[in-house]
Protein backbone atom coordinates (compact mmCIF):
# COMPACT_ATOMS: atom_id res chain seq x y z
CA UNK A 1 98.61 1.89 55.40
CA UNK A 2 96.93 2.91 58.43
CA UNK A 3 96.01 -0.79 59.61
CA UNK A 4 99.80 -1.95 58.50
CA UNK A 5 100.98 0.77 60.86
CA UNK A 6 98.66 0.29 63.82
CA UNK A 7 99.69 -3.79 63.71
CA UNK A 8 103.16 -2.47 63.64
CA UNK A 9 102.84 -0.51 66.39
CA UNK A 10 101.14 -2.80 68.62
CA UNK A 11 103.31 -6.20 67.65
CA UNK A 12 106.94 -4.20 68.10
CA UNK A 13 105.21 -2.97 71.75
CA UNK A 14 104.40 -6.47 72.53
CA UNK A 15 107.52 -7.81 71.00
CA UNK A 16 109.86 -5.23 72.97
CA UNK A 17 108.28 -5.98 76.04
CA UNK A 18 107.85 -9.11 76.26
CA UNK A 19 111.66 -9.92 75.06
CA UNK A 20 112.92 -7.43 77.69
CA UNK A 21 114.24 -4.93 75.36
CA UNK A 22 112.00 -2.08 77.07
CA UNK A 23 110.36 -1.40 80.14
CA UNK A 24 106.50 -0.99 79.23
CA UNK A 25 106.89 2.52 80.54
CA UNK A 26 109.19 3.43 77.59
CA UNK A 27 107.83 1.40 74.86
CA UNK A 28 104.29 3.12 75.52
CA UNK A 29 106.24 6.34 74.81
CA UNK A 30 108.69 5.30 72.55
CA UNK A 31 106.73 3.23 69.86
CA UNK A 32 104.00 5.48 69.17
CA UNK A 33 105.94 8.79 68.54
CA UNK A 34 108.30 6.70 66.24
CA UNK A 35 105.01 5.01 64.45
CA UNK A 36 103.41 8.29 63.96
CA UNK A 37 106.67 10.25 63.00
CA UNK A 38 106.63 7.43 60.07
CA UNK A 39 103.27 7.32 59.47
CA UNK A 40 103.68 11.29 58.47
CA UNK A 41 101.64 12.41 61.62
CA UNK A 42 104.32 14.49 63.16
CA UNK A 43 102.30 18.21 62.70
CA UNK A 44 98.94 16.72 65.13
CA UNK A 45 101.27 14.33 67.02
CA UNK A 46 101.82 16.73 70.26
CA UNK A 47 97.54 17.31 70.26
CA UNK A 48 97.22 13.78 70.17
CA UNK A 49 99.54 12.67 73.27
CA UNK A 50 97.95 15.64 75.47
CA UNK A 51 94.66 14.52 74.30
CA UNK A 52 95.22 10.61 75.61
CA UNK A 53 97.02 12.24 78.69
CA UNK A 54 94.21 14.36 79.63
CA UNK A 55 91.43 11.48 79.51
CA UNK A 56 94.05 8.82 81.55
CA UNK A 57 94.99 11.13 84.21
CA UNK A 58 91.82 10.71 86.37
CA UNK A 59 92.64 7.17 86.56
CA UNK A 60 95.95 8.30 87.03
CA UNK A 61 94.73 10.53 90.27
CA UNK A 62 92.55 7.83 91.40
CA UNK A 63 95.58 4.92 91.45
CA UNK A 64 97.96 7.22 93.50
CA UNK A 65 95.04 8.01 96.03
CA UNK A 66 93.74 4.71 96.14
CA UNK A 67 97.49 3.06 96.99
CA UNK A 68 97.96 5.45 99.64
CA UNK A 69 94.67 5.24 101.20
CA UNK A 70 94.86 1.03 101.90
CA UNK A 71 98.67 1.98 102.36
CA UNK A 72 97.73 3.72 105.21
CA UNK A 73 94.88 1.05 106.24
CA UNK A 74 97.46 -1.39 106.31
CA UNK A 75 100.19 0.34 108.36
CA UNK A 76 97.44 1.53 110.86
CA UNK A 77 96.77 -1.85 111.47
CA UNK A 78 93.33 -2.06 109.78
CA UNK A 79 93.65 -5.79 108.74
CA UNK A 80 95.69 -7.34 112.17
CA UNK A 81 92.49 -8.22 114.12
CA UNK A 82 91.09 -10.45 111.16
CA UNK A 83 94.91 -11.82 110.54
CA UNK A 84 95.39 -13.22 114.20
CA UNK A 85 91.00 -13.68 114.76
CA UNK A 86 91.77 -16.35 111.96
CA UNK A 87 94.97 -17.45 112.73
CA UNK A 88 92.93 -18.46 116.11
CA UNK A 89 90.02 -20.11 114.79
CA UNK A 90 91.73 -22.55 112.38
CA UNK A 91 94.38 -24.32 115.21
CA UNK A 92 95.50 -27.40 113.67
CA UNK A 93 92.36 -28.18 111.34
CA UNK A 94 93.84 -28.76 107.63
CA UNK A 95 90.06 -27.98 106.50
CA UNK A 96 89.89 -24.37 108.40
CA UNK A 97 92.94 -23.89 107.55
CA UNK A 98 93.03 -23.97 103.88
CA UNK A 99 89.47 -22.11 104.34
CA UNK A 100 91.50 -19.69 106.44
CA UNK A 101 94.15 -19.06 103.47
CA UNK A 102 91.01 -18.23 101.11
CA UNK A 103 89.37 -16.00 103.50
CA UNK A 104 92.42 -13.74 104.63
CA UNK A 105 93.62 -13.68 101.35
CA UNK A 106 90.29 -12.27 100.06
CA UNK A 107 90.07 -9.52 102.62
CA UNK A 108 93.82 -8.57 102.64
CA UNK A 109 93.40 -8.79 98.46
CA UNK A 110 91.11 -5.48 98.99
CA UNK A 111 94.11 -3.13 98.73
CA UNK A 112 94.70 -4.69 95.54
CA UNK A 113 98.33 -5.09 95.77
CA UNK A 114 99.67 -8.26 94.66
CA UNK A 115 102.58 -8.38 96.17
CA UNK A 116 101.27 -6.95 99.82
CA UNK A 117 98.64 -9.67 99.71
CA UNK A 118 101.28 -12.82 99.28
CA UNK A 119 103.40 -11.31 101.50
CA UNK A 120 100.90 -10.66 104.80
CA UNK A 121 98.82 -14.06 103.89
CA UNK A 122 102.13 -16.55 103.06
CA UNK A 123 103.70 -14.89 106.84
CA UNK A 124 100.47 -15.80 108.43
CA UNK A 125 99.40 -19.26 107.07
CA UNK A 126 102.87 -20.87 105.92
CA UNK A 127 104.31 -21.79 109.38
CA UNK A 128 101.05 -23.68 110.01
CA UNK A 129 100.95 -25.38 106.61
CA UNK A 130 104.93 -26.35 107.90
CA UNK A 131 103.96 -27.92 110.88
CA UNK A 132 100.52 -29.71 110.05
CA UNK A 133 102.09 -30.88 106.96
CA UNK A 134 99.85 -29.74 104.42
CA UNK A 135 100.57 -29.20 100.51
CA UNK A 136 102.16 -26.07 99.90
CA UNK A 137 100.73 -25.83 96.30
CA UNK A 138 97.45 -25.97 97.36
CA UNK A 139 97.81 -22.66 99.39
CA UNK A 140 100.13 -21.17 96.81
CA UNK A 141 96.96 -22.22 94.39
CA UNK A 142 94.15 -20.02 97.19
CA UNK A 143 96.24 -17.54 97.44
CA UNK A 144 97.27 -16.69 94.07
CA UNK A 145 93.71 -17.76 92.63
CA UNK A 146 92.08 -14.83 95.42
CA UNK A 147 94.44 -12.08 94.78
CA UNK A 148 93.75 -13.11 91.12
CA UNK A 149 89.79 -11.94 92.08
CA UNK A 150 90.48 -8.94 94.13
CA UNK A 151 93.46 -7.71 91.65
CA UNK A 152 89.48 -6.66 89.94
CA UNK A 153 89.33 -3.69 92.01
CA UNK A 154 89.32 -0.09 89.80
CA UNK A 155 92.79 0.32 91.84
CA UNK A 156 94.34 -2.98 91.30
CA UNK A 157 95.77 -2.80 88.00
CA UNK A 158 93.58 -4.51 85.19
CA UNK A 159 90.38 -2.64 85.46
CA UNK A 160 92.48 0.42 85.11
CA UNK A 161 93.97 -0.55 81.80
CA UNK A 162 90.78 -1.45 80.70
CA UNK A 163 89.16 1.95 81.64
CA UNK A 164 91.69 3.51 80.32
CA UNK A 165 92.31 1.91 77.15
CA UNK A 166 88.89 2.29 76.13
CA UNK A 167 88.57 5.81 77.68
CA UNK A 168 85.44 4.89 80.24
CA UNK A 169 85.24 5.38 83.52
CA UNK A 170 86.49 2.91 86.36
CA UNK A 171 83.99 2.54 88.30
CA UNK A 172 81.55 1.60 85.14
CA UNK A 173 83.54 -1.61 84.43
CA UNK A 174 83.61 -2.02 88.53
CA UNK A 175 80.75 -1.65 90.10
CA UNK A 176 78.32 -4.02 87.34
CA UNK A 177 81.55 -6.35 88.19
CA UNK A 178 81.07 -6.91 91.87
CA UNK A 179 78.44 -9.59 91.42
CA UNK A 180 81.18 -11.74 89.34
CA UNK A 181 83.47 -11.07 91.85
CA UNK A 182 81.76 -12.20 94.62
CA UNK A 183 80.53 -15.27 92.43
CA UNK A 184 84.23 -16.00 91.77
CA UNK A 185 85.30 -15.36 95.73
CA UNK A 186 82.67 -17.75 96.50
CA UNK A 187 83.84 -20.13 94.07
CA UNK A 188 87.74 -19.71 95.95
CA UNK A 189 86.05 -20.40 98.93
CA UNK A 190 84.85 -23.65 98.02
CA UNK A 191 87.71 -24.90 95.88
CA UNK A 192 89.45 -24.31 99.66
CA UNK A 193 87.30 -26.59 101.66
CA UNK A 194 87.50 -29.14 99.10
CA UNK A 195 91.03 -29.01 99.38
CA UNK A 196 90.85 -28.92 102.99
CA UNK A 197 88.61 -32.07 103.10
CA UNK A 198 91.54 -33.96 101.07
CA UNK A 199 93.96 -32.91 103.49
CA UNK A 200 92.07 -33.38 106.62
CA UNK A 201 91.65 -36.86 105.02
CA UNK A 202 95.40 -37.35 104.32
CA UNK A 203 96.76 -35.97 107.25
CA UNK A 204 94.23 -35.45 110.32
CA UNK A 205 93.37 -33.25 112.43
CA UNK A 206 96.16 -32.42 114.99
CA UNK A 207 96.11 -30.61 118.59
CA UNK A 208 98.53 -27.20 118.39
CA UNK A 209 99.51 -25.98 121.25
CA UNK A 210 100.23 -22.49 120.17
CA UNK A 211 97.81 -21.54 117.65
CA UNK A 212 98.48 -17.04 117.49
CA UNK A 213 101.36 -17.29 115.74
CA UNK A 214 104.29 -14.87 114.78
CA UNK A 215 102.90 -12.47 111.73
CA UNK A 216 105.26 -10.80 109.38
CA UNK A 217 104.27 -7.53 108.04
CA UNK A 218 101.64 -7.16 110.76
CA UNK A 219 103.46 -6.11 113.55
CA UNK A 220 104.44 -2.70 114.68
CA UNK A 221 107.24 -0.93 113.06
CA UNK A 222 108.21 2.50 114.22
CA UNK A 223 105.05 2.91 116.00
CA UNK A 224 102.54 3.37 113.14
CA UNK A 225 100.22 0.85 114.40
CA UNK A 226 96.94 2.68 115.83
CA UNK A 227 94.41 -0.28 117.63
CA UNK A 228 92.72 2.05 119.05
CA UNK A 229 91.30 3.34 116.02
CA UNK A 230 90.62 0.83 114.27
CA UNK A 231 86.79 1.13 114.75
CA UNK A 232 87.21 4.64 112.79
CA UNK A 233 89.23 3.28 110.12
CA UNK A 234 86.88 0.52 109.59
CA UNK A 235 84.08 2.47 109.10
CA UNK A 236 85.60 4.94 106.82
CA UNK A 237 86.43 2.26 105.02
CA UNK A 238 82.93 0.81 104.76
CA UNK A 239 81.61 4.67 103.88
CA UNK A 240 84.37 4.50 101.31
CA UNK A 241 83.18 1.68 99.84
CA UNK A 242 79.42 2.20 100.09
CA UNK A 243 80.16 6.12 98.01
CA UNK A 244 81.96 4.31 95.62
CA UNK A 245 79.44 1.65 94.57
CA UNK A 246 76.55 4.06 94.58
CA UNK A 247 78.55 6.65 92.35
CA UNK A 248 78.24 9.85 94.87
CA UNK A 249 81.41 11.27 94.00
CA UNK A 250 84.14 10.33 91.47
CA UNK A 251 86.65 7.60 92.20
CA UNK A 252 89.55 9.95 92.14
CA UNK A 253 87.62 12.37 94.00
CA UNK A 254 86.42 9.49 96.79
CA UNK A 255 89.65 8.68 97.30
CA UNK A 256 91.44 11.58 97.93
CA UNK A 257 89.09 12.86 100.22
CA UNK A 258 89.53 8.91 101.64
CA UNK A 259 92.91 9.66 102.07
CA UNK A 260 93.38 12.80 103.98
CA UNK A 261 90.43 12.21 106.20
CA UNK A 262 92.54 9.05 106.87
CA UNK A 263 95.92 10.57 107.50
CA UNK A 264 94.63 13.33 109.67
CA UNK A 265 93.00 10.79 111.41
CA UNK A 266 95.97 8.24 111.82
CA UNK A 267 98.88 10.46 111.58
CA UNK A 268 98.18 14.20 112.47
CA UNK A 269 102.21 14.65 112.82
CA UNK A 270 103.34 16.56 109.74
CA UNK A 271 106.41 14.52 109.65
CA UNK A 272 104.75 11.22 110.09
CA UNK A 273 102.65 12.21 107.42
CA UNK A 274 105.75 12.56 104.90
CA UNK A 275 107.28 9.46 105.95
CA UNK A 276 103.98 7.16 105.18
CA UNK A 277 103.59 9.07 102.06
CA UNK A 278 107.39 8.22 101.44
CA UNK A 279 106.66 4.49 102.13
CA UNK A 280 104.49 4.47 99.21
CA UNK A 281 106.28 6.66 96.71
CA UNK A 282 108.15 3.46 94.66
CA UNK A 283 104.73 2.21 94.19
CA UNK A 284 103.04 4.67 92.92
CA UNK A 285 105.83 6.69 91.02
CA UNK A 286 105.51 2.91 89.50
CA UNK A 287 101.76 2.36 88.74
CA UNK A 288 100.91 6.30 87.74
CA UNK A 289 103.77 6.54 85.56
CA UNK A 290 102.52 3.56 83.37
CA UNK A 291 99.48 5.62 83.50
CA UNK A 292 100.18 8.40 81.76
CA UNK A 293 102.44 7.10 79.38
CA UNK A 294 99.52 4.65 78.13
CA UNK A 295 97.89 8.00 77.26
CA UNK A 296 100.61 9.21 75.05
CA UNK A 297 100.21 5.03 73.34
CA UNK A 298 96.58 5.66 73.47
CA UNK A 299 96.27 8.90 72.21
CA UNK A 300 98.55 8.63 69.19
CA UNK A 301 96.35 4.74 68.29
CA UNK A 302 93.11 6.67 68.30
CA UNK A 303 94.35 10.44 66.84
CA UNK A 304 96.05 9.03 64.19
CA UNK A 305 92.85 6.56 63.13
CA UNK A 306 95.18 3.44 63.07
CA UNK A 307 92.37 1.85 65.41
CA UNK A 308 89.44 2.48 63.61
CA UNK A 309 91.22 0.94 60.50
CA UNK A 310 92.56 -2.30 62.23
CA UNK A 311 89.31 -3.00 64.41
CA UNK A 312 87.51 -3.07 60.41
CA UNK A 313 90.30 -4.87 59.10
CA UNK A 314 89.52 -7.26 62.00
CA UNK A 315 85.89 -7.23 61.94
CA UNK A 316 86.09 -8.10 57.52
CA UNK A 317 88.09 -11.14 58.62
CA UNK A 318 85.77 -12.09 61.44
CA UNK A 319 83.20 -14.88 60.77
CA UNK A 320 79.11 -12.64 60.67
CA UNK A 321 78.28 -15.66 63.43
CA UNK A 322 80.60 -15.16 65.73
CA UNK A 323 80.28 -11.01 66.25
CA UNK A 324 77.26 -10.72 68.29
CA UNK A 325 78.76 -12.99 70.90
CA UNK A 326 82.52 -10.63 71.08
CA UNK A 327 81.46 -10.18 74.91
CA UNK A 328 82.09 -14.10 75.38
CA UNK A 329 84.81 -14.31 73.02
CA UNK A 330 86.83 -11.37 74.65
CA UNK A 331 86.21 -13.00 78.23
CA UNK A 332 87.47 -16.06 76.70
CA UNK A 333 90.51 -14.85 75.19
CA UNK A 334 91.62 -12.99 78.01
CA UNK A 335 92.92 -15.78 79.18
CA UNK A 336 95.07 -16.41 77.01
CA UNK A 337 96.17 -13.29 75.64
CA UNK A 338 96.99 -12.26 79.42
CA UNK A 339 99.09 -15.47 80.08
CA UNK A 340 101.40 -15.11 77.08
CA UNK A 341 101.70 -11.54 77.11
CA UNK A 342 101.63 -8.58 80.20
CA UNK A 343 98.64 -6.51 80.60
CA UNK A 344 99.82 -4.06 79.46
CA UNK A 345 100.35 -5.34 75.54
CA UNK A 346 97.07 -6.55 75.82
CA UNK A 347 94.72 -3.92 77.31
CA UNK A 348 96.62 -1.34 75.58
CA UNK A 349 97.10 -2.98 72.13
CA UNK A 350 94.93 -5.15 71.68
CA UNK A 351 91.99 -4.74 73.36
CA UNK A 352 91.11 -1.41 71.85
CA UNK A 353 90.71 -3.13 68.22
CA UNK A 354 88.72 -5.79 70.15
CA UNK A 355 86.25 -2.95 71.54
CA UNK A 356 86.11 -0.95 67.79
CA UNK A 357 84.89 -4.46 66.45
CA UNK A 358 82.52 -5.33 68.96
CA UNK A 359 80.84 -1.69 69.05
CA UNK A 360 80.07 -2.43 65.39
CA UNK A 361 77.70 -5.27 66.73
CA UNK A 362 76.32 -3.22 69.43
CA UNK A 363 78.13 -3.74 72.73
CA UNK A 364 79.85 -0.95 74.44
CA UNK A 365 83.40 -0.02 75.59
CA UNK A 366 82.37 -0.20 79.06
CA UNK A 367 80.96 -4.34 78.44
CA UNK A 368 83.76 -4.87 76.36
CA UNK A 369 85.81 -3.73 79.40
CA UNK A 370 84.10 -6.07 81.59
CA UNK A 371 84.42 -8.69 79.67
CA UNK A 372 88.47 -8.24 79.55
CA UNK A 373 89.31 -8.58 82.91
CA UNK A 374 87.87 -12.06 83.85
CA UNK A 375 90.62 -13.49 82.82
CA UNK A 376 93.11 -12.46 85.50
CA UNK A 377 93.18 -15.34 87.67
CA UNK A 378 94.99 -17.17 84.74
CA UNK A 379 96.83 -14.07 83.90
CA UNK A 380 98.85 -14.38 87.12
CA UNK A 381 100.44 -17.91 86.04
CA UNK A 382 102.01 -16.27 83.56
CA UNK A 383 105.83 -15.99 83.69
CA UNK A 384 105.76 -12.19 82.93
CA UNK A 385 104.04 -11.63 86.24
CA UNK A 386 106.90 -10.36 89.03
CA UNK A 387 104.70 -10.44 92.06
CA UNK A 388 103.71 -14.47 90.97
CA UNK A 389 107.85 -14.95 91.32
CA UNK A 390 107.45 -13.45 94.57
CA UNK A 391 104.80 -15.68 96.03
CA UNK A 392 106.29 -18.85 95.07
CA UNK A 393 109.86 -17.48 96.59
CA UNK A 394 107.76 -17.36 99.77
CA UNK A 395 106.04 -20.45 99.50
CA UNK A 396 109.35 -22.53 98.15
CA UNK A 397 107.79 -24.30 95.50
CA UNK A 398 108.88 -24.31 91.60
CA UNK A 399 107.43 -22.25 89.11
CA UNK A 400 106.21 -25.51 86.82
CA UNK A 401 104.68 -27.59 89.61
CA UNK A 402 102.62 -24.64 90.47
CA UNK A 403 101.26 -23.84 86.88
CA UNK A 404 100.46 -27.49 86.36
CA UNK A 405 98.80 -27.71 89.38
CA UNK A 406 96.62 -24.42 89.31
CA UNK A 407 96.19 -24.06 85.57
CA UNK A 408 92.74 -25.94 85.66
CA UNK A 409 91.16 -24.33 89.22
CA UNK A 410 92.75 -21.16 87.56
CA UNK A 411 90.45 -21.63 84.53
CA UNK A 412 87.37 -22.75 85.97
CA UNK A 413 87.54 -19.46 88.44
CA UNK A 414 87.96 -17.53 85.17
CA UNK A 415 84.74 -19.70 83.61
CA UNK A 416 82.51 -18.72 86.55
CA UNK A 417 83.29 -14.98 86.69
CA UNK A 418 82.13 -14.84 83.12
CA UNK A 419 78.81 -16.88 83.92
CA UNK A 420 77.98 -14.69 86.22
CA UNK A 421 78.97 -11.29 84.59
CA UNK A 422 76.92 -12.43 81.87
CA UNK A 423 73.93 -13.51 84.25
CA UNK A 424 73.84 -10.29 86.54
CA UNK A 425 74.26 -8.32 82.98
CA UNK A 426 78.01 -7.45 82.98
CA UNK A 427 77.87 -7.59 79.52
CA UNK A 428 75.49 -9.62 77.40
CA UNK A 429 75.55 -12.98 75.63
CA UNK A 430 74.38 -11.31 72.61
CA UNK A 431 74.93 -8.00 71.46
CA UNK A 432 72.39 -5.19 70.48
């Protein structure tokens, strides 16, 4: 009964959001109180939800401080210099440019917003693509394919659900990560000059006049830019990043601390302070809120047992051969499972079943976790993704021409960041 309910639960979550009939806020509330009320679990149910609450809501803590540090980054003007310093070196060079488009897009990525990201690196790069002629898809393609890589980030979305579904901390699917990521940055990079070598071929090389171009999102509004500390915010950034990878303080902790230092720094006006913290509030009323309600979808799947019975309903089904390699087979279905359903059905339904299986042949939540993620460079062709509707309403191109296009680069990307999580020991080929 227990595995009949937890498969219920988790298909009529995937079904109601991926039809539309829910938000995934409410059917992560919704579905598991009415699956446990009918399941008989109704005394324990309350227990359970603050249980799954109370393990998410670091992650929780850490997303809100995290958006509002690189929110304030980016209104202080952290990334402008590198924006225009490219915008400069590329001039009318299809092969820089297209470089350009990887490189920006990689750096900008770092705040791990999806939407932020198309929106600074399409302003920059798409009147130059206009006027040199250059294929639009292509840079749709680097752009989408580097967010994609630096969406990886404990605060950009995926690595959250992951470390949250499986109750680990962030920064232990993260950090082993970084060598993948880099891997697959580098791999970005490339796929860039060889599409800049095609259209340096095609078109030429042309002579621009006026190569510092207008940048939306980059310029001043309402006097929040501060140049003159951008040394300071650079190298709190850098200090940021440094405690992070070396553990010295947990990631929620890091990053409030981050934060305020920041804001003091930037904004020591009380009421400029509120209004920056306003700026951010849709977003992260937006990303927290998913949070904790994954707890109360989390909480009831694990309280309740319904996991531990599907993941052995799953693992009597699964061929002996193929369970010491579940590292490579959940990196592999990632991709899929991500493109034809949201992250959230999958790194909240399904992926916990995944991990009971494969701790059976010896791997752990946190590999399993790894392992899960790589796929989100073809997760963001998917039609469920909003931000991917965004970028191509920037870029003017149609929604087909660009999946066709991208699909393969998008899958190779995904190929390499599991080759090299599995060589710098991400997660193993074989478990034990």
């Amino acid at each position: 009964m227990l595995t009949l309910l937890g498969f219920g639960m988790v298909s009529n979550f995937m079904y109601l959001i991926m039809r539309k009939r829910l938000s995934a806020l409410l059917a992560l509330i919704v579905v598991p109180i009415l699956f446990a009320l009918a399941g008989g679990f109704a005394p324990g149910i309350g227990d359970m939800m603050l249980d799954g609450i109370r393990k998410l809501a670091p992650t929780g803590v850490m997303l809100m401080f995290a958006i509002l540090y690189f929110g304030i980054m980016i209104d202080a003007g952290l990334f402008d210099p590198v924006v225009h310093a490219i915008l400069r070196l590329v001039k009318g060079d299809p092969f820089k440019v297209l470089v350009g488009t990887a490189l920006l897009t990689l750096f900008v990525g770092l705040d791990g917003d999806g939407s932020t990201t198309y929106m600074i690196a399409v302003s920059a790069f798409l009147p130059l693509y206009r006027r040199l002629g250059l294929n639009t898809l292509m840079m749709a393609c680097i752009v989408m394919l580097s967010s994609g890589v630096m969406n990886l980030t404990p605060w950009g979305g995926p690595t959250a659900r992951a470390a949250s579904a499986l109750h680990v901390d962030p920064s232990e699917v993260f950090v082993p990560m970084i060598p993948a990521m880099v891997a697959g940055a580098i791999a970005i990079v490339l796929l860039a000059a060889l599409f800049g070598l095609r259209e340096r071929a095609r078109v030429g090389v042309l002579e621009l006049q006026n190569s510092d171009h207008h940048v939306e999102g980059v310029d001043d509004h309402d006097n929040i830019r501060r140049p003159k500390l951008l040394w300071v915010n650079a190298l709190l950034t850098v200090a940021l990043m440094a405690a992070l990878v070396k553990g010295l303080l947990p990631l929620p902790v890091l990053f409030m601390i981050a934060f305020a230092v920041a804001m003091v720094i930037n904004y020591p006006d009380p009421q400029m302070q509120r209004k920056r913290i306003a700026a951010y509030a849709d977003n992260i009323l937006a990303v927290v809120s998913l949070i904790f309600a994954a707890g109360i979808f989390t909480g009831i799947l694990s309280g309740t047992g319904m996991v531990e019975a599907m993941a052995q309903s799953f693992l009597a089904v699964l061929p002996p051969e193929l369970g010491p390699h579940m590292g490579v087979i959940t990196a592999l279905a990632s991709m899929p499972f991500t493109f034809f359903m949201s992250n959230d059905a999958f790194y909240f339904g399904i992926l916990p079943v995944i991990a009971k299986v494969a701790a059976q042949y010896g791997f752990s939540a946190a590999e399993i976790a790894r392992a899960s993620i790589g796929g989100q460079p073809v997760h963001l062709l998917s039609p469920l993704v909003a931000s991917t509707y965004l970028l191509l309403g920037l870029v003017k191109i149609e929604f087909g021409d660009h999946q066709r296009f991208t699909l393969k680069w998008a899958a190779l990307v995904c190929l390499l960041i599991m080759l090299a999580a599995m060589v710098s020991g991400a997660f193993p080929l074989i478990g034990g």
